[in-house]
C-alpha atoms as a PDB file:
ATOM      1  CA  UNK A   1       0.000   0.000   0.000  1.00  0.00           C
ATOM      2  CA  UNK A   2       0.881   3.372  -0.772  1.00  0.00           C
ATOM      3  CA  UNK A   3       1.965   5.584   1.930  1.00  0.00           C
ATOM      4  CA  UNK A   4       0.585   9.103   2.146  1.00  0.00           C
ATOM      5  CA  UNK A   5       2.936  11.597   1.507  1.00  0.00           C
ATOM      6  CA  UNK A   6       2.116  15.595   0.755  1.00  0.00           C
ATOM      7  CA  UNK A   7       3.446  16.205  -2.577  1.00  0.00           C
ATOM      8  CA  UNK A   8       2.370  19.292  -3.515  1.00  0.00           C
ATOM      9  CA  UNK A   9       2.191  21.083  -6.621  1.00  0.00           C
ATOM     10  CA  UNK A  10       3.209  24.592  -5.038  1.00  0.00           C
ATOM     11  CA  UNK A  11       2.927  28.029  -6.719  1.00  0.00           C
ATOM     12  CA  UNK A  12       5.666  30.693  -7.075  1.00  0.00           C
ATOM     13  CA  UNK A  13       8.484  28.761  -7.498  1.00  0.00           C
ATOM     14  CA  UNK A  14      11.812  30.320  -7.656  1.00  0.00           C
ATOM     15  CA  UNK A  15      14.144  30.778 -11.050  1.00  0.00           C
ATOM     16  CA  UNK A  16      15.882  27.192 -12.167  1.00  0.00           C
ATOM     17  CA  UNK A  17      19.675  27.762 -11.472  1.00  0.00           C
ATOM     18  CA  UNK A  18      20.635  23.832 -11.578  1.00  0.00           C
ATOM     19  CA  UNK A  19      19.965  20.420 -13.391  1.00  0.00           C
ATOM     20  CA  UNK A  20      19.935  17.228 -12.161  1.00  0.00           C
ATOM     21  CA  UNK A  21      19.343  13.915 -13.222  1.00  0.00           C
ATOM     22  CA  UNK A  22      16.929  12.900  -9.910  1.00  0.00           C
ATOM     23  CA  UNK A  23      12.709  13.590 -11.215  1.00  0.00           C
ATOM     24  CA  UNK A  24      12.082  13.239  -7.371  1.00  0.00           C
ATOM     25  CA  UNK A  25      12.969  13.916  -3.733  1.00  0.00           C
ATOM     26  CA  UNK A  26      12.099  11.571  -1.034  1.00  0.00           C
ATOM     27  CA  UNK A  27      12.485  13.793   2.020  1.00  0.00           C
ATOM     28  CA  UNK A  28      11.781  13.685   5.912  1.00  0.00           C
ATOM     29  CA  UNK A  29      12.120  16.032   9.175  1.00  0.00           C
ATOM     30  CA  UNK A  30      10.634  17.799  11.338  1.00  0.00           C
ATOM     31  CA  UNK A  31       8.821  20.972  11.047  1.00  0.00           C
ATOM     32  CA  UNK A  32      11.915  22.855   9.472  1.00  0.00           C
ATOM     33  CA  UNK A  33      11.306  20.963   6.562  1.00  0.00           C
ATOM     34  CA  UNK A  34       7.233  20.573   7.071  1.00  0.00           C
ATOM     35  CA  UNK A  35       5.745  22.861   3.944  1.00  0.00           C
ATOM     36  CA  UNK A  36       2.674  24.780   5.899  1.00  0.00           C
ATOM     37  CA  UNK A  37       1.203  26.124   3.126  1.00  0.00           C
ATOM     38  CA  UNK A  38      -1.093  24.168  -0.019  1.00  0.00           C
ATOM     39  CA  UNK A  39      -0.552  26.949  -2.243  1.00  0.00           C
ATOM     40  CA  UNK A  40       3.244  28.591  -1.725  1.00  0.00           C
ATOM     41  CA  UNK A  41       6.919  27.259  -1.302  1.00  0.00           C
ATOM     42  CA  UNK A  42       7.840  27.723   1.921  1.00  0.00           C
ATOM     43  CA  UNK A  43      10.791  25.172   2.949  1.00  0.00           C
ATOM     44  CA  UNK A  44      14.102  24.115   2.216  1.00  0.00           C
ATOM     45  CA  UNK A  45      12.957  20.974  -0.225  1.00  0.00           C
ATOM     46  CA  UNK A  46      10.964  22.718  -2.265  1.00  0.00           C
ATOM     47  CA  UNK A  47      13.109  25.774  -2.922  1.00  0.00           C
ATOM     48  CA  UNK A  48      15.541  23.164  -3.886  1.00  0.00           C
ATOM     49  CA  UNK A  49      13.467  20.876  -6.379  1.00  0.00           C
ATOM     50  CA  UNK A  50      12.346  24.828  -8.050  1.00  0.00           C
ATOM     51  CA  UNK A  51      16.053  25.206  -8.512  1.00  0.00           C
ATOM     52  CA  UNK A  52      16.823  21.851  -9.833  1.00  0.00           C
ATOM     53  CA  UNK A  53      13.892  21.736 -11.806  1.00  0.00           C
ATOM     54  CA  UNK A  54      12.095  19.174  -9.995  1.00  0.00           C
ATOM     55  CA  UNK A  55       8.393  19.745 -10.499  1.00  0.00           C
ATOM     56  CA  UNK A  56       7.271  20.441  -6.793  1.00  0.00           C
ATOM     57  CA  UNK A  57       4.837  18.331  -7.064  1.00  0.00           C
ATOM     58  CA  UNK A  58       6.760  15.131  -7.035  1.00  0.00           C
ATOM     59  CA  UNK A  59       8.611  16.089  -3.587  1.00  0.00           C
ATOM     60  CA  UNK A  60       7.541  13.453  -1.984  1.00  0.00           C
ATOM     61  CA  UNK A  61       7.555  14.905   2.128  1.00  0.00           C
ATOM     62  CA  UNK A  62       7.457  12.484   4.922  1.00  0.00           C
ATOM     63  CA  UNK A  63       8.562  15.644   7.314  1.00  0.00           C
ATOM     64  CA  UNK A  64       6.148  15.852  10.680  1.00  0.00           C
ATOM     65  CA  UNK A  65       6.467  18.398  13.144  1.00  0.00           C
ATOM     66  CA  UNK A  66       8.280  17.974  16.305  1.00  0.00           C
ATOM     67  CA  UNK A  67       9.513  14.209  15.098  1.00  0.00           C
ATOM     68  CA  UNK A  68      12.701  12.977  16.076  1.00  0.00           C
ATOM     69  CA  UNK A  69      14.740  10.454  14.308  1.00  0.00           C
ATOM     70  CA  UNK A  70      13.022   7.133  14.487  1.00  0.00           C
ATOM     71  CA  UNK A  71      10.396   9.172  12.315  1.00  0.00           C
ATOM     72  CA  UNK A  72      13.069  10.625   9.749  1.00  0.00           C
ATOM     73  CA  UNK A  73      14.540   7.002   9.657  1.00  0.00           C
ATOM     74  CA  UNK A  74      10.931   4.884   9.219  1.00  0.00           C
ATOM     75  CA  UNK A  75       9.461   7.000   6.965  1.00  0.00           C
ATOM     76  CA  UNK A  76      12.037   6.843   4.660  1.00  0.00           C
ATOM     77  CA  UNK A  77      12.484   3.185   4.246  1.00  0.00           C
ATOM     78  CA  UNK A  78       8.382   2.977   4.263  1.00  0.00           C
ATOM     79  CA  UNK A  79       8.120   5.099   1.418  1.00  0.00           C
ATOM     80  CA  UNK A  80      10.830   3.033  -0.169  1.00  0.00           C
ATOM     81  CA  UNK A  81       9.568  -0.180   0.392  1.00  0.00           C
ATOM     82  CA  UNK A  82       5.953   0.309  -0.225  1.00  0.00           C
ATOM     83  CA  UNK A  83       5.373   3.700  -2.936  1.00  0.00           C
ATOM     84  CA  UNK A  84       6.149   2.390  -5.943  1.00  0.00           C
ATOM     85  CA  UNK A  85       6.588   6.103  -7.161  1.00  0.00           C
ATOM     86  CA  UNK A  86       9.639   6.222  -5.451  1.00  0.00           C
ATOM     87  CA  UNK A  87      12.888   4.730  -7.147  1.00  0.00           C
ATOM     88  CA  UNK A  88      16.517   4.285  -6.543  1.00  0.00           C
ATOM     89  CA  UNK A  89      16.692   5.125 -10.306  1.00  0.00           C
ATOM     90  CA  UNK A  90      15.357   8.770 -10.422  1.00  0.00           C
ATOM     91  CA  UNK A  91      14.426   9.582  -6.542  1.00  0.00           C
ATOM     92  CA  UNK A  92      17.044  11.727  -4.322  1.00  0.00           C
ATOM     93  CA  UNK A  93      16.565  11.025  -0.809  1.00  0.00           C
ATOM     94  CA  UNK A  94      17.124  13.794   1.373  1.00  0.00           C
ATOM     95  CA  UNK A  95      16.809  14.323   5.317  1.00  0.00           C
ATOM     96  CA  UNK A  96      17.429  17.406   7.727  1.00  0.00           C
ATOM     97  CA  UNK A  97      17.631  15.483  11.330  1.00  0.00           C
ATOM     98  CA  UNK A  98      16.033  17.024  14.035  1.00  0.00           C
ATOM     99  CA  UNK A  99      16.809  17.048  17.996  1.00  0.00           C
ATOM    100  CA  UNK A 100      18.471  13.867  18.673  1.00  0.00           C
ATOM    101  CA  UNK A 101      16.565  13.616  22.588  1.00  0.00           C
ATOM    102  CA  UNK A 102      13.100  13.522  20.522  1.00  0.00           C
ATOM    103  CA  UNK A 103      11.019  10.272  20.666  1.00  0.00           C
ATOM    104  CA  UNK A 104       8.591   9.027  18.185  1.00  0.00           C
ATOM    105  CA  UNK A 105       6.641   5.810  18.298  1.00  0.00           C
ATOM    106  CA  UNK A 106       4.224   4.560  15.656  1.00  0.00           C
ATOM    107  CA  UNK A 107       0.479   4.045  16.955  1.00  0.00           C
ATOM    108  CA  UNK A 108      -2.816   4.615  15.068  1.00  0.00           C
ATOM    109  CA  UNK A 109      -3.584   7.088  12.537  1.00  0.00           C
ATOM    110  CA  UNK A 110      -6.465   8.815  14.686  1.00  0.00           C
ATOM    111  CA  UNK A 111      -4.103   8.911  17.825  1.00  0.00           C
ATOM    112  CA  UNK A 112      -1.488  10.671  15.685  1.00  0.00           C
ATOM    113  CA  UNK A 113      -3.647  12.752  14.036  1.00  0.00           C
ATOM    114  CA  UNK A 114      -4.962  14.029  17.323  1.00  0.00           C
ATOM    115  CA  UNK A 115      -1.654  14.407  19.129  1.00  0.00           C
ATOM    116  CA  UNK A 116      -0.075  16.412  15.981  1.00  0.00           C
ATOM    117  CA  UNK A 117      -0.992  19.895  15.286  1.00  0.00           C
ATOM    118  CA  UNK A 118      -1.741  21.662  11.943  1.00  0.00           C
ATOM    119  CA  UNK A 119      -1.964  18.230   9.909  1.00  0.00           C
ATOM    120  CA  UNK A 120       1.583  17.311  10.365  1.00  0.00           C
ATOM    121  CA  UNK A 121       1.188  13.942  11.387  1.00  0.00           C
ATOM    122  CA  UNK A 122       2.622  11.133   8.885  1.00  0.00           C
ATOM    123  CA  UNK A 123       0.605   8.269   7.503  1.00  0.00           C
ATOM    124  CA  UNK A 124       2.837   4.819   6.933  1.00  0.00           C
ATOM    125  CA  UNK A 125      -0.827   3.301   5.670  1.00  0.00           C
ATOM    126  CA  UNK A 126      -4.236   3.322   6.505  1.00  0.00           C
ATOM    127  CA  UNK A 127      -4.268   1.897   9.917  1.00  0.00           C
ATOM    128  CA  UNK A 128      -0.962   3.900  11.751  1.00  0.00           C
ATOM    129  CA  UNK A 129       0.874   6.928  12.012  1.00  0.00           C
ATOM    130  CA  UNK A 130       3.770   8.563  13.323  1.00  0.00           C
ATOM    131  CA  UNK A 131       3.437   9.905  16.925  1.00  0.00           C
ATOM    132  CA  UNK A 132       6.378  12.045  18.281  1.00  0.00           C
ATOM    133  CA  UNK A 133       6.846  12.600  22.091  1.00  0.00           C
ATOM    134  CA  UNK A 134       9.045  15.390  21.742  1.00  0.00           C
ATOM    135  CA  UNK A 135       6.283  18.030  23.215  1.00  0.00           C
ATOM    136  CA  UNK A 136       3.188  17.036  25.790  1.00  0.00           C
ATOM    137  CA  UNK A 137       1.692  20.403  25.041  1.00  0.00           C
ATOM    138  CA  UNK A 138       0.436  19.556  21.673  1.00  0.00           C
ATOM    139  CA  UNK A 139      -1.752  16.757  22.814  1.00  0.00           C
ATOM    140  CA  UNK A 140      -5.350  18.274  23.622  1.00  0.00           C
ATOM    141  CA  UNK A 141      -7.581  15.431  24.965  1.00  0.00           C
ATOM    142  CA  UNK A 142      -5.126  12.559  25.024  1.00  0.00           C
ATOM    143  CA  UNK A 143      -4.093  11.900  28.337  1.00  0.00           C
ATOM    144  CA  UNK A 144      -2.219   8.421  28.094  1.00  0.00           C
ATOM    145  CA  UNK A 145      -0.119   9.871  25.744  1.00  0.00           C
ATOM    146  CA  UNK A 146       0.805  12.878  27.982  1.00  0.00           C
ATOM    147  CA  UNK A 147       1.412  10.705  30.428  1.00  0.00           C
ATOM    148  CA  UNK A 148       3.811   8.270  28.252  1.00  0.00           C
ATOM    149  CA  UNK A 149       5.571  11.184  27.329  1.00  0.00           C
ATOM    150  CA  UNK A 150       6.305  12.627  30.896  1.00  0.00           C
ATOM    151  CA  UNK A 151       7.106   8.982  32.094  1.00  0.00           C
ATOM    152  CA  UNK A 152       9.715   8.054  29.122  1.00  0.00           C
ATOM    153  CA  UNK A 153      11.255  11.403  29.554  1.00  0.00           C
ATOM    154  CA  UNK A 154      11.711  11.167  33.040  1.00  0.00           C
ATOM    155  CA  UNK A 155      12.726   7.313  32.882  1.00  0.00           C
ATOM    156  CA  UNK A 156      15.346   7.457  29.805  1.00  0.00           C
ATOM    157  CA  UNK A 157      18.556   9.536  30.483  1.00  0.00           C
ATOM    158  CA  UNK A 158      19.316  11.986  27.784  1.00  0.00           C
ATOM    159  CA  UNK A 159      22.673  10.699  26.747  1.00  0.00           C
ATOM    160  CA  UNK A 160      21.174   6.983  26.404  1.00  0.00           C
ATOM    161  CA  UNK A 161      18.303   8.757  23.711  1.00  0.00           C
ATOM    162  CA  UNK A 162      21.218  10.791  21.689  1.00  0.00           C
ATOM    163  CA  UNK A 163      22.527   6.905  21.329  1.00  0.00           C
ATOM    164  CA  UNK A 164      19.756   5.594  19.943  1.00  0.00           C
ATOM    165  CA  UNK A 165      19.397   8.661  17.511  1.00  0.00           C
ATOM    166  CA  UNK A 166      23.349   8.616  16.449  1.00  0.00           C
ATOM    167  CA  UNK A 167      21.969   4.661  15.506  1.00  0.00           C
ATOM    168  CA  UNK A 168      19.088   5.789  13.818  1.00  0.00           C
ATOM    169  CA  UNK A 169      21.009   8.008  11.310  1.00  0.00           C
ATOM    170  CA  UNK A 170      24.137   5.399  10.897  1.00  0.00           C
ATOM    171  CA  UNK A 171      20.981   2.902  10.047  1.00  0.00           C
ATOM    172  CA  UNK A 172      19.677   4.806   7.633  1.00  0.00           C
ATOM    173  CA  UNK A 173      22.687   5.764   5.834  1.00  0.00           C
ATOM    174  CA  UNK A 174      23.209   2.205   5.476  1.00  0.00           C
ATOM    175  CA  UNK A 175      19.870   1.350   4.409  1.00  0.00           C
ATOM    176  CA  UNK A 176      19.886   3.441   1.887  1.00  0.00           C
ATOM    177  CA  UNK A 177      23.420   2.539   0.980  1.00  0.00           C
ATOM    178  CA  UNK A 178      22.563  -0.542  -0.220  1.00  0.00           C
ATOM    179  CA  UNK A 179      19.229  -0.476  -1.704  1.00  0.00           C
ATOM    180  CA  UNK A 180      21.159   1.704  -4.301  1.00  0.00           C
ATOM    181  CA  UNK A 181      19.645   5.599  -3.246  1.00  0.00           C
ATOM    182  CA  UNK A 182      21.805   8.907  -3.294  1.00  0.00           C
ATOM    183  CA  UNK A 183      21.116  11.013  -0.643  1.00  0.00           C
ATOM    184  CA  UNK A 184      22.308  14.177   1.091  1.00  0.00           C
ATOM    185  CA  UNK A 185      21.938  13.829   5.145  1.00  0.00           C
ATOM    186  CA  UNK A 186      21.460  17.280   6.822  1.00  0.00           C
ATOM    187  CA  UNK A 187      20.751  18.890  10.368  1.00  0.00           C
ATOM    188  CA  UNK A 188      18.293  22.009  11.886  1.00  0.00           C
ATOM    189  CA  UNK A 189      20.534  22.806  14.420  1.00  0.00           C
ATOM    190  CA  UNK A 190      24.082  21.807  15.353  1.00  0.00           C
ATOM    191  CA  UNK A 191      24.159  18.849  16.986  1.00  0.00           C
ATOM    192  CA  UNK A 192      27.671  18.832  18.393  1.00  0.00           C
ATOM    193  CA  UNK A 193      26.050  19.812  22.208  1.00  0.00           C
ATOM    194  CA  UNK A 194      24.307  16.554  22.160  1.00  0.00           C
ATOM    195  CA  UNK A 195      27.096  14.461  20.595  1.00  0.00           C
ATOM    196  CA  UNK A 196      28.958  15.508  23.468  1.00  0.00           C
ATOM    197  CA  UNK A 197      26.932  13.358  25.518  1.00  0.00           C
ATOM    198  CA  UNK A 198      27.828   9.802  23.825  1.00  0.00           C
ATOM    199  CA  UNK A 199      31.452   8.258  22.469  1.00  0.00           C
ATOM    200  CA  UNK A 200      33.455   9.984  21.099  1.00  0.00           C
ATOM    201  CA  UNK A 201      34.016   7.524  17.894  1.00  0.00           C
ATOM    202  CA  UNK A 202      30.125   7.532  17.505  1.00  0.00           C
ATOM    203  CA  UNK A 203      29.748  11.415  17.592  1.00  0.00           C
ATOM    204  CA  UNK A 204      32.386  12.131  15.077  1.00  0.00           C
ATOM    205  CA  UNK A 205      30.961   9.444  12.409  1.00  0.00           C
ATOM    206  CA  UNK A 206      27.080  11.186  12.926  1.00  0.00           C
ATOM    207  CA  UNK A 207      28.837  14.381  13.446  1.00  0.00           C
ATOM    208  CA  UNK A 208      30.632  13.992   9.364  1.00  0.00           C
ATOM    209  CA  UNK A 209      27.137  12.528   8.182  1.00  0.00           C
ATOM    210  CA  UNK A 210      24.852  14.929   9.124  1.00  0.00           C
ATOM    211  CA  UNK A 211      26.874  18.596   9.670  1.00  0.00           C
ATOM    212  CA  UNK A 212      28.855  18.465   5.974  1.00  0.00           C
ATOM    213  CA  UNK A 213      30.826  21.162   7.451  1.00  0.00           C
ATOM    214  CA  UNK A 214      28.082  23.473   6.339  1.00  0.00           C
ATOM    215  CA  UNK A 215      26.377  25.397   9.019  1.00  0.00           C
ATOM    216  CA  UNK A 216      22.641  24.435   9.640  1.00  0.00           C
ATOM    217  CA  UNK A 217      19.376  26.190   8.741  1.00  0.00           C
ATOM    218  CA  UNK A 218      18.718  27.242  12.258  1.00  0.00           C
ATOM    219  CA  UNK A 219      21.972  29.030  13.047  1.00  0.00           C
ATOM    220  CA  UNK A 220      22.138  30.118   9.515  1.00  0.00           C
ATOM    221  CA  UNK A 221      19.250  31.779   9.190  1.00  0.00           C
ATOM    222  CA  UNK A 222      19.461  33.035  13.225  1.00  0.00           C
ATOM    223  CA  UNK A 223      22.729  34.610  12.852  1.00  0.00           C
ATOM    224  CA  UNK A 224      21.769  36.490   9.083  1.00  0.00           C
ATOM    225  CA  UNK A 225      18.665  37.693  11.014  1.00  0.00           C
ATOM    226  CA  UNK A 226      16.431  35.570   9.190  1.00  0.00           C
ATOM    227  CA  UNK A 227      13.956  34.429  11.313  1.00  0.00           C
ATOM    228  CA  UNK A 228      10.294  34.454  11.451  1.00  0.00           C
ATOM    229  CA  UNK A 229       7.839  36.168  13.842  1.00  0.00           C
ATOM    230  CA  UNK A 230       7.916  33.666  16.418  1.00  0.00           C
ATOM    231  CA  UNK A 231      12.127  33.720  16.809  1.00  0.00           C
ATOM    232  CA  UNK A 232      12.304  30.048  16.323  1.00  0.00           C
ATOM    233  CA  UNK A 233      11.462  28.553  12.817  1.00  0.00           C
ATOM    234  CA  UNK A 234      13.801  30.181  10.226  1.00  0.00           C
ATOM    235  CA  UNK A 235      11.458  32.805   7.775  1.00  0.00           C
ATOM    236  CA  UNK A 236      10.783  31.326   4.345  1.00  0.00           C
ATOM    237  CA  UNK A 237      13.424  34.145   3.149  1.00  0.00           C
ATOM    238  CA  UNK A 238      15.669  32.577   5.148  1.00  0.00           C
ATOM    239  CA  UNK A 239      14.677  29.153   3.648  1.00  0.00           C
ATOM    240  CA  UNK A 240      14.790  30.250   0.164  1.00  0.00           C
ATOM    241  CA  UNK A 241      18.624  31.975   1.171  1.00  0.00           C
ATOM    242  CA  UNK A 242      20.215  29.008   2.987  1.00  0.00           C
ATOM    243  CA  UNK A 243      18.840  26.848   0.066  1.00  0.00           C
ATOM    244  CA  UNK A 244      20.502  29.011  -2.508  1.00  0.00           C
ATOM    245  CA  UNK A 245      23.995  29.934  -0.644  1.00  0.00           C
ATOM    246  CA  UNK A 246      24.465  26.782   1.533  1.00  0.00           C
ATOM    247  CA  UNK A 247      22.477  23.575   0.416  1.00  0.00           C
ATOM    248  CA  UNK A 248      22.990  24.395  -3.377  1.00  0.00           C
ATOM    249  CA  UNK A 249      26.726  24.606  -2.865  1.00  0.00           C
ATOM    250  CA  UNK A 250      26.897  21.488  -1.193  1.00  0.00           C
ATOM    251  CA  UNK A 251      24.727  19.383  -3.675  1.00  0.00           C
ATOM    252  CA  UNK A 252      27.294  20.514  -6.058  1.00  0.00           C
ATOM    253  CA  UNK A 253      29.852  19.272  -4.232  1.00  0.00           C
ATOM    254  CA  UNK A 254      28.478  15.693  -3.759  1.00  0.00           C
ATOM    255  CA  UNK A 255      27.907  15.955  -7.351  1.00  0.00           C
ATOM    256  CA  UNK A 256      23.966  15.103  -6.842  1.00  0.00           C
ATOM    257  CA  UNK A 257      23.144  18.544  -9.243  1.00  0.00           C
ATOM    258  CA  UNK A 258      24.971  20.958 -11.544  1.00  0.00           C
ATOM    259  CA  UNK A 259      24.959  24.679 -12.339  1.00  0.00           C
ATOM    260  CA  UNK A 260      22.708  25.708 -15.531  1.00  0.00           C
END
């Protein structure tokens, strides 16, 4: 069964600076990557396909807001193993990791639905959906899964959940790896706080997956004043910016896209 996924086709899209070979991009994260709008780019992957010529429409975006990396990591290889769409062949896999102390679990569509604000909540299939403990206060008449929430964060020790995310990503690099798929691994924020937390060995390999020695979105668009209203989420300026002087560059580099 097909997963659903939002693909989009999005108005306004920016001037085509780049070609590629890749028709689509698979792509998960959290909501620094979530589109929030039916009708306009506003994120990161979409600026990106514009540029590359990618008809918006077939980004294929797993992204859910507030998810962690067990989403990032299980929607990807759902997608892949069950949307027939998506190809090793002509599908560029792309994922911006979020907080690496976030917890998701997979439960029933309806529960994640409810827990998950704004529509953000990823469908692997009819019957379940991502849920991501990462923030009580978006539940609204769910109380077992405030109370999960509270109890694993107060039971698991931070350090031991920046583990199992440094696993997560290594996993999915692999995965990916060797069913054949080219992908670019990025982050929201730099991670190198957490990765403090857990070996040293396992830091630095995470650490040169997901940083490319490029700096992240967040501080990016924080320190070049390009934030939105709220002083958290980066502005869709500051989206369309970093794509264009940061991610671009870096595509380039890995040889995944081409100047025009």
């Amino acid at each position: 069964m097909v997963a659903t996924v939002r693909t989009q086709l999005l108005l306004n899209p920016w001037d085509e600076t780049h070609i590629t070979n890749f028709k689509k991009i698979l792509v998960s994260g959290c909501s620094f990557t979530w589109n929030n709008s039916e009708k306009h780019i506003c994120t990161w992957p979409y600026f990106a396909a514009s540029l590359m010529q990618i008809d918006t429409a077939n980004v294929h975006d797993c992204s859910q807001g507030a998810s962690g990396t067990a989403h990032a990591l299980w929607s990807i290889i759902n997608e892949i193993e069950t949307n027939p769409e998506v190809t090793a062949d002509d599908t560029l896999v792309m994922v911006m990791w979020s907080g690496l102390t976030r917890t998701d679990v997979i439960g029933s569509c309806v529960d994640s639905d409810q827990w998950h604000l704004e529509k953000q909540s990823y469908h692997y299939n009819k019957d379940y959906g991502s849920i991501s403990l990462h923030n009580n206060n978006a539940a609204r008449d769910h109380a077992n899964l405030t109370k999960l929430n509270l109890a694993y964060k107060r039971a698991i020790g931070e350090d031991a959940q920046v583990y199992q995310s440094c696993l997560n990503i290594i996993a999915l690099e692999n995965y990916l790896s060797n069913k054949g798929y080219k992908n670019c691994m990025l982050t929201w924020q730099d991670p190198q706080h957490a990765l403090s937390l857990v070996d040293n060995a396992l830091a630095e390999k995470v650490s040169k997956l997901i940083v490319n020695n490029i700096e992240s979105l967040g501080s990016w668009a924080r320190r070049n004043n390009m934030l939105a209203e709220d002083r958290l989420y980066p502005s869709v300026q500051g989206h369309k910016e970093w794509t264009r002087q940061i991610l671009m560059p870096l595509l380039c580099e890995k040889k995944l896209t081409d100047k025009l």
